[in-house]
Protein backbone atom coordinates (compact mmCIF):
# COMPACT_ATOMS: atom_id res chain seq x y z
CA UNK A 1 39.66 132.89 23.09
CA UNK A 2 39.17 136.75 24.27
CA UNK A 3 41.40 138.14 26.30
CA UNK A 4 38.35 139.08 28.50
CA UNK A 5 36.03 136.88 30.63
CA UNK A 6 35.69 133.14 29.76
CA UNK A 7 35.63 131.54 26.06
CA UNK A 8 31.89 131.28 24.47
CA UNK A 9 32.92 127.50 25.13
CA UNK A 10 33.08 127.46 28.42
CA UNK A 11 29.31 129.09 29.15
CA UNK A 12 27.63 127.27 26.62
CA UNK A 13 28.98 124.06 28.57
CA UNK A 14 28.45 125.60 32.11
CA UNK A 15 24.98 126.78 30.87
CA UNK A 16 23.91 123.33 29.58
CA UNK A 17 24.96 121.64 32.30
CA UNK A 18 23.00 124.11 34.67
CA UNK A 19 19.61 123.20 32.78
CA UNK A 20 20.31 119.68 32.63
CA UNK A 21 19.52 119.78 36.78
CA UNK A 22 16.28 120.68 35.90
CA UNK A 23 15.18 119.32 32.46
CA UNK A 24 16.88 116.16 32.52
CA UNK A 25 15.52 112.97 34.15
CA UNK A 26 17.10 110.51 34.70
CA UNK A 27 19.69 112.87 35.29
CA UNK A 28 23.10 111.59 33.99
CA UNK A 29 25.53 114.50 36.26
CA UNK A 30 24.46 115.87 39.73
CA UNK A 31 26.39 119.18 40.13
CA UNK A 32 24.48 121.68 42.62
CA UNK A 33 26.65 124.10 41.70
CA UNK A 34 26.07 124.94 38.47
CA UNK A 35 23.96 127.51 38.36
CA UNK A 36 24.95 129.01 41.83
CA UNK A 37 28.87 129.55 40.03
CA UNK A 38 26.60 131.21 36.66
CA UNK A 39 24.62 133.10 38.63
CA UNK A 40 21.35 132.04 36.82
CA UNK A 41 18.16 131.11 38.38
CA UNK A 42 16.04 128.24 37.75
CA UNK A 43 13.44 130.75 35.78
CA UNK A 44 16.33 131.76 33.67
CA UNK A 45 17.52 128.37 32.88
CA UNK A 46 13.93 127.91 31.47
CA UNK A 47 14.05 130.59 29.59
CA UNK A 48 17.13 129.48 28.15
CA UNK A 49 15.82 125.93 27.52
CA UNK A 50 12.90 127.46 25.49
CA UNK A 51 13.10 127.10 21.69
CA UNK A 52 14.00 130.28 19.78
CA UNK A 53 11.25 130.57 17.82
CA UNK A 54 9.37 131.01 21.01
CA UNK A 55 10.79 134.01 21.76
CA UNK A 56 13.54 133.68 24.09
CA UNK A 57 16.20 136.24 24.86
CA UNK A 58 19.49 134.54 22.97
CA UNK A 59 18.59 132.67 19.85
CA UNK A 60 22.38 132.05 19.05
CA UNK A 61 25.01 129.43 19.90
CA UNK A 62 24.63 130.10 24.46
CA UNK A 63 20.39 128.88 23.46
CA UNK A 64 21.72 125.64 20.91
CA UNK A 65 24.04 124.24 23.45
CA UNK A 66 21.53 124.17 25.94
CA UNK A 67 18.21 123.29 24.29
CA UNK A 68 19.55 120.58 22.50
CA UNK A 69 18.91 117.77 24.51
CA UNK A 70 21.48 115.54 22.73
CA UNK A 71 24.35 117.71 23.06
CA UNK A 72 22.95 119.10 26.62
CA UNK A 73 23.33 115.21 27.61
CA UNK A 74 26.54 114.70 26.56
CA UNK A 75 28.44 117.70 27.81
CA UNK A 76 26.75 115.79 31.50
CA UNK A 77 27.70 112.27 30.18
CA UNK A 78 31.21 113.68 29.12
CA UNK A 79 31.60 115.24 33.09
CA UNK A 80 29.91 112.44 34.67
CA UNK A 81 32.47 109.63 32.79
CA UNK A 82 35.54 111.65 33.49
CA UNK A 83 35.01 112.15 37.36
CA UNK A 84 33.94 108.39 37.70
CA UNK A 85 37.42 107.35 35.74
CA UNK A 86 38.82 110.18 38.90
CA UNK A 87 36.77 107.87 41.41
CA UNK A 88 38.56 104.56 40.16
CA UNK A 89 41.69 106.15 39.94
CA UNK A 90 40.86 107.66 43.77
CA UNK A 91 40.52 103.98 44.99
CA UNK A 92 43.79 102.91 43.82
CA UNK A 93 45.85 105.64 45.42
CA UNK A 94 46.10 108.17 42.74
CA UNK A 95 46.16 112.15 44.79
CA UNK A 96 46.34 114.23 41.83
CA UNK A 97 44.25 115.82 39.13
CA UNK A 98 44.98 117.91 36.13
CA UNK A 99 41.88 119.55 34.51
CA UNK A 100 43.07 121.12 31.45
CA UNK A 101 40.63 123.86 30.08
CA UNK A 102 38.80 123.69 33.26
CA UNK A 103 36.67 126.28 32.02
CA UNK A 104 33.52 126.58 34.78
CA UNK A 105 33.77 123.48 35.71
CA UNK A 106 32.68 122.68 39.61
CA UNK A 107 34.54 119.19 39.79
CA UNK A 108 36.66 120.45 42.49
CA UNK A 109 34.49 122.40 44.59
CA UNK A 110 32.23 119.39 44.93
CA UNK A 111 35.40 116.92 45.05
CA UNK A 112 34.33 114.07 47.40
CA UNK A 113 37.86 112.67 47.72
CA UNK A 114 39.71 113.81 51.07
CA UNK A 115 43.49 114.08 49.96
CA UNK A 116 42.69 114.28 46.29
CA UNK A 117 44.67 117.58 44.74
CA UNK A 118 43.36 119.04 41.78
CA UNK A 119 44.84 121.86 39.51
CA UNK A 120 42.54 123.48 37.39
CA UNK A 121 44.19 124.86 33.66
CA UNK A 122 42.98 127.42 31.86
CA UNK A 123 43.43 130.64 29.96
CA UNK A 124 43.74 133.74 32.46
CA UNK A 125 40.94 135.45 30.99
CA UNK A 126 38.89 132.49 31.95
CA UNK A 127 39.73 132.07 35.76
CA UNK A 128 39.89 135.94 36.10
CA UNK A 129 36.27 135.82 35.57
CA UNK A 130 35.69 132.18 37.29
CA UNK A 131 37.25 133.93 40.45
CA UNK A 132 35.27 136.74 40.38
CA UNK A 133 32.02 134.47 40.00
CA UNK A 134 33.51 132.31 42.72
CA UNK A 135 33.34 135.61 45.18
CA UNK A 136 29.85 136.70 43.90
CA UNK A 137 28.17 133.36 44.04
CA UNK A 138 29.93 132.50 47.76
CA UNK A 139 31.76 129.26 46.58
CA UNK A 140 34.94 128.68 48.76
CA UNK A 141 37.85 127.51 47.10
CA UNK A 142 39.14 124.36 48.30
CA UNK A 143 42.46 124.21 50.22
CA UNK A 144 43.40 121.41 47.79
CA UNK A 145 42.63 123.33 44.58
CA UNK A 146 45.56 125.18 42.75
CA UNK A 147 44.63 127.81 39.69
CA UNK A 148 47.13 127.00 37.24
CA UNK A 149 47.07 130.00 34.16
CA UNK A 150 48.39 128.87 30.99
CA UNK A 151 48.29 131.13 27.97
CA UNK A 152 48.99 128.55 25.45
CA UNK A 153 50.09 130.92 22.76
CA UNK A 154 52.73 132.48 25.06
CA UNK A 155 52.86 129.54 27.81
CA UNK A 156 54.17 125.77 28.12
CA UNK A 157 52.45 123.88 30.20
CA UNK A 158 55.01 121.79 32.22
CA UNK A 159 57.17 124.56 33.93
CA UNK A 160 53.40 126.06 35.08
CA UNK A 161 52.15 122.56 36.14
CA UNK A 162 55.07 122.01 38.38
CA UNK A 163 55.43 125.69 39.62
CA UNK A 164 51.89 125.06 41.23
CA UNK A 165 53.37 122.22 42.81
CA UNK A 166 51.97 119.34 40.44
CA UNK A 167 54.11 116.26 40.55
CA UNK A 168 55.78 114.36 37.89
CA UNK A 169 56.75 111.66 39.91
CA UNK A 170 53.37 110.87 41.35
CA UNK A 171 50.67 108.95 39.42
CA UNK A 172 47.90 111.54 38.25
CA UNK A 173 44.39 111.34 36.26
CA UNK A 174 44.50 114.36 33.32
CA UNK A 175 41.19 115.39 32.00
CA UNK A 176 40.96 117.53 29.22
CA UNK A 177 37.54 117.72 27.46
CA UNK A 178 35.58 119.83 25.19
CA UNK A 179 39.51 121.28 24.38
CA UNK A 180 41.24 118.85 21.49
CA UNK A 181 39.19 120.11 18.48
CA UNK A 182 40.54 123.96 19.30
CA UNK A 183 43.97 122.67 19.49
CA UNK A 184 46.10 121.94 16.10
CA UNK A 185 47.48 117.85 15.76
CA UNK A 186 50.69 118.51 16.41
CA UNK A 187 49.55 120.80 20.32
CA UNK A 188 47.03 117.79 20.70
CA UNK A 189 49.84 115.18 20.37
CA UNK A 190 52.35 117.64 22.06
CA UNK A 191 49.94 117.81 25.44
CA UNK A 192 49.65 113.86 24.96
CA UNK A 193 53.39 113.33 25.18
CA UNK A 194 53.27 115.45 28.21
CA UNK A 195 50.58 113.50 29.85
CA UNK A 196 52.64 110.13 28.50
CA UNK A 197 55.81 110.80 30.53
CA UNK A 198 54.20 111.06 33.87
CA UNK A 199 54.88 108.04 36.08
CA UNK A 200 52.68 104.99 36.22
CA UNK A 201 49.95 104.76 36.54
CA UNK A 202 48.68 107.98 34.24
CA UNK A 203 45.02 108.26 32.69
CA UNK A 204 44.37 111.14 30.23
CA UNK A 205 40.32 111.17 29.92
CA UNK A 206 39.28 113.28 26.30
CA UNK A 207 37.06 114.18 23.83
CA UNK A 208 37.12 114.56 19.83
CA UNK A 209 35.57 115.16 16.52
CA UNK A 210 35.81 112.15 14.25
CA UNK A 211 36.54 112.66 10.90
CA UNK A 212 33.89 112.52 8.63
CA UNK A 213 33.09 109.38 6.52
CA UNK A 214 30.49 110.64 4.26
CA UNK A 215 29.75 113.90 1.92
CA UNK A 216 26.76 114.41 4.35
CA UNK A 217 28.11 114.62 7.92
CA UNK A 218 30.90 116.23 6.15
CA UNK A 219 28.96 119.12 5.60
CA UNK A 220 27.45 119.06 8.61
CA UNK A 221 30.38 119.25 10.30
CA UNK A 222 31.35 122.07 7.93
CA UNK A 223 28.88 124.08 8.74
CA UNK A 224 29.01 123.39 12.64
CA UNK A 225 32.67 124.43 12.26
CA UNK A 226 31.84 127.58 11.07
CA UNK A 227 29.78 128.03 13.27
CA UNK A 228 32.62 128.11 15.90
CA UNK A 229 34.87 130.10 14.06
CA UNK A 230 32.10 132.92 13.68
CA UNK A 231 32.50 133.20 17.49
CA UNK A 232 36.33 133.01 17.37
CA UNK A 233 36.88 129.66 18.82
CA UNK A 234 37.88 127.38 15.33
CA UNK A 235 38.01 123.91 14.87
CA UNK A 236 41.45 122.64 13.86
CA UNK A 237 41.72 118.77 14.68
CA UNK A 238 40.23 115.90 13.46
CA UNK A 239 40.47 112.24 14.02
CA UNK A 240 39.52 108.66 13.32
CA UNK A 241 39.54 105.99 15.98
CA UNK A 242 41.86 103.95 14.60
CA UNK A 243 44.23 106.67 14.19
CA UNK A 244 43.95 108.48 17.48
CA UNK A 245 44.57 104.86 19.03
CA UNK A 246 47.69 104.20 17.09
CA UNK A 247 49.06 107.44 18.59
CA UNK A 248 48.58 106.47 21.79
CA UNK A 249 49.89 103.36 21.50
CA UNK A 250 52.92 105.23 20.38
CA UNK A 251 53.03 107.21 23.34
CA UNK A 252 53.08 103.59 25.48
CA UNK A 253 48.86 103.67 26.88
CA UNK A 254 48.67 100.56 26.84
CA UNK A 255 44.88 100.61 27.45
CA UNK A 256 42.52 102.65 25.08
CA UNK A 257 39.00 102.99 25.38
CA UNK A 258 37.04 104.95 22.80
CA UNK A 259 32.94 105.55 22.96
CA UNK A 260 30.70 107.64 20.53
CA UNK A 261 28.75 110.13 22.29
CA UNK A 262 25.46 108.27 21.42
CA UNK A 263 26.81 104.99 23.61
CA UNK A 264 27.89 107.24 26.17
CA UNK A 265 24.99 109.24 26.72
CA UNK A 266 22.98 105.59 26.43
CA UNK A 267 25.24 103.77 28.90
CA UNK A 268 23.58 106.18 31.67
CA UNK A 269 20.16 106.73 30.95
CA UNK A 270 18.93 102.86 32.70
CA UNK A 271 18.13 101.05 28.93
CA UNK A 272 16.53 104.12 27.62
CA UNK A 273 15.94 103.14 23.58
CA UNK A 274 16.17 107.26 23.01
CA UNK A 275 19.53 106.95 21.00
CA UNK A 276 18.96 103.41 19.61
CA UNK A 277 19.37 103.37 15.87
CA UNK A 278 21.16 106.79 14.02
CA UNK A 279 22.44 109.09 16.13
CA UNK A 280 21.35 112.86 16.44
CA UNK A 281 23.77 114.91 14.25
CA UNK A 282 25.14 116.65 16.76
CA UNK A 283 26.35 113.68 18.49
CA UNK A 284 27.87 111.72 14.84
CA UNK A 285 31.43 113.19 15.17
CA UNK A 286 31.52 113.21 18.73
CA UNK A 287 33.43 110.57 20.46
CA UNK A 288 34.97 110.28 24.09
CA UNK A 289 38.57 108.55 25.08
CA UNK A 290 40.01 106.91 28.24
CA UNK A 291 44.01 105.85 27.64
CA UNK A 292 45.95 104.52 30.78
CA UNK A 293 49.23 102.77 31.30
């Protein structure tokens, strides 16, 4: 993370999600705001979109995230599961949201739930720039969103939570993708204990890299995660199903719900047989998580 503007993360997902308004059909996330927040036109999403050997303007890591249609779809599918998990949550009374590494996300400037408070967390570098963007691109913040900076080298996260005003003693959805794989196991598991001692009901919504089960996705993954460390964002957590589940359990979730990214992405594209058999490699490691009590 730089301490200036937002984490190469963060765009790649904002910029992906952008171009999946207009290259995507059926489209799996409908967020108008998108490219209004980047400041990108619909011509410069295509150019984006175009392979690199065609000559576009950024062959590197900003071009992969969004020409590749199987990880463009599941940074939507990711987004689109986590705010319908918010929706349920909505129905049954729950008024608070915690998006940790909110990154450009537009959840709550599209938020459809009157009453619903949500506190976005990120690194100040990040909303410095995501409030300056706000400004440019003429997106009102919403009364009911609170900007909660957390340097998490320097920071903890509960005294800043509640500072903002979040609640412990209220129920509350947490959602916290694209985020665990940066973190080390013991931050991951120390966030997840956070998350565990809020009162009932509490939903954490997140993604993860699975570890790898063969010498072949194992150096695939290797070389995606150097990948990420060339642009200073390392990977430093990895997980199996069966272990991440057992940690949970732990914690007292008493209801786990684990998807690859392939199923995901499938569950929303109407009986589409484009991810039937082997996944795309980009998607093998990738797997999403829903844990309530």
């Amino acid at each position: 993370m730089e301490n200036e503007g937002p984490s190469r993360t963060a765009l790649v997902t904002a910029y992906a999600r952008a171009y999946h308004q207009i290259a995507d059909r059926p489209r799996i996330l409908t967020d108008r705001l998108a490219a209004r927040l980047l400041g990108v036109t619909v011509d410069e999403l295509a150019e984006f979109g175009r392979p690199a050997e065609d000559g576009g303007a950024d062959p590197g890591i900003l071009r992969l995230g969004v020409s590749d249609r199987p990880r463009r779809l599941f940074f939507a599918a990711r987004a689109r599961f986590a705010e319908d998990r918010v929706a349920e949550a909505v129905a049954v009374g729950v008024r608070q949201v915690v998006i940790l590494g909110a990154g450009l996300d537009t959840f709550a400037y599209r938020n459809p739930h009157p009453g619903l408070r949500v506190f976005e967390v990120d690194h100040p570098a990040t909303q410095a720039w995501k409030h300056q963007r706000l400004a440019a691109s003429g997106i009102d913040q919403p009364e009911r969103l609170t900007f909660v900076p957390v340097d998490f080298e320097t920071d903890t996260l509960a005294p800043r939570l509640e500072a903002a005003g979040f609640s412990r003693t209220d129920p509350a959805v947490f959602v916290w993708l694209g985020v665990v794989f940066y973190l080390t196991p013991d931050a991951a598991r120390t966030t997840l204990e956070y998350i565990a001692g809020q009162s009932e009901p509490v939903e954490v919504i997140f993604d993860y890299l699975r570890s790898p089960d063969t010498a072949e996705d194992r150096a695939q993954l290797q070389a995606r995660a150097h990948r990420a460390a060339a642009v200073g964002e390392p990977w430093f957590s990895y997980f199996t199903p069966e272990d991440i589940a057992a940690q949970l359990h732990t914690l007292g979730f008493t209801d786990v719900e684990d998807h690859s990214a392939a199923d995901l992405i499938a569950g929303y594209l109407n009986g589409s047989t484009e991810f039937d058999g082997e996944p795309p490699q980009a998607l093998r490691p990738v797997r999403i998580l829903r844990a309530s009590r």
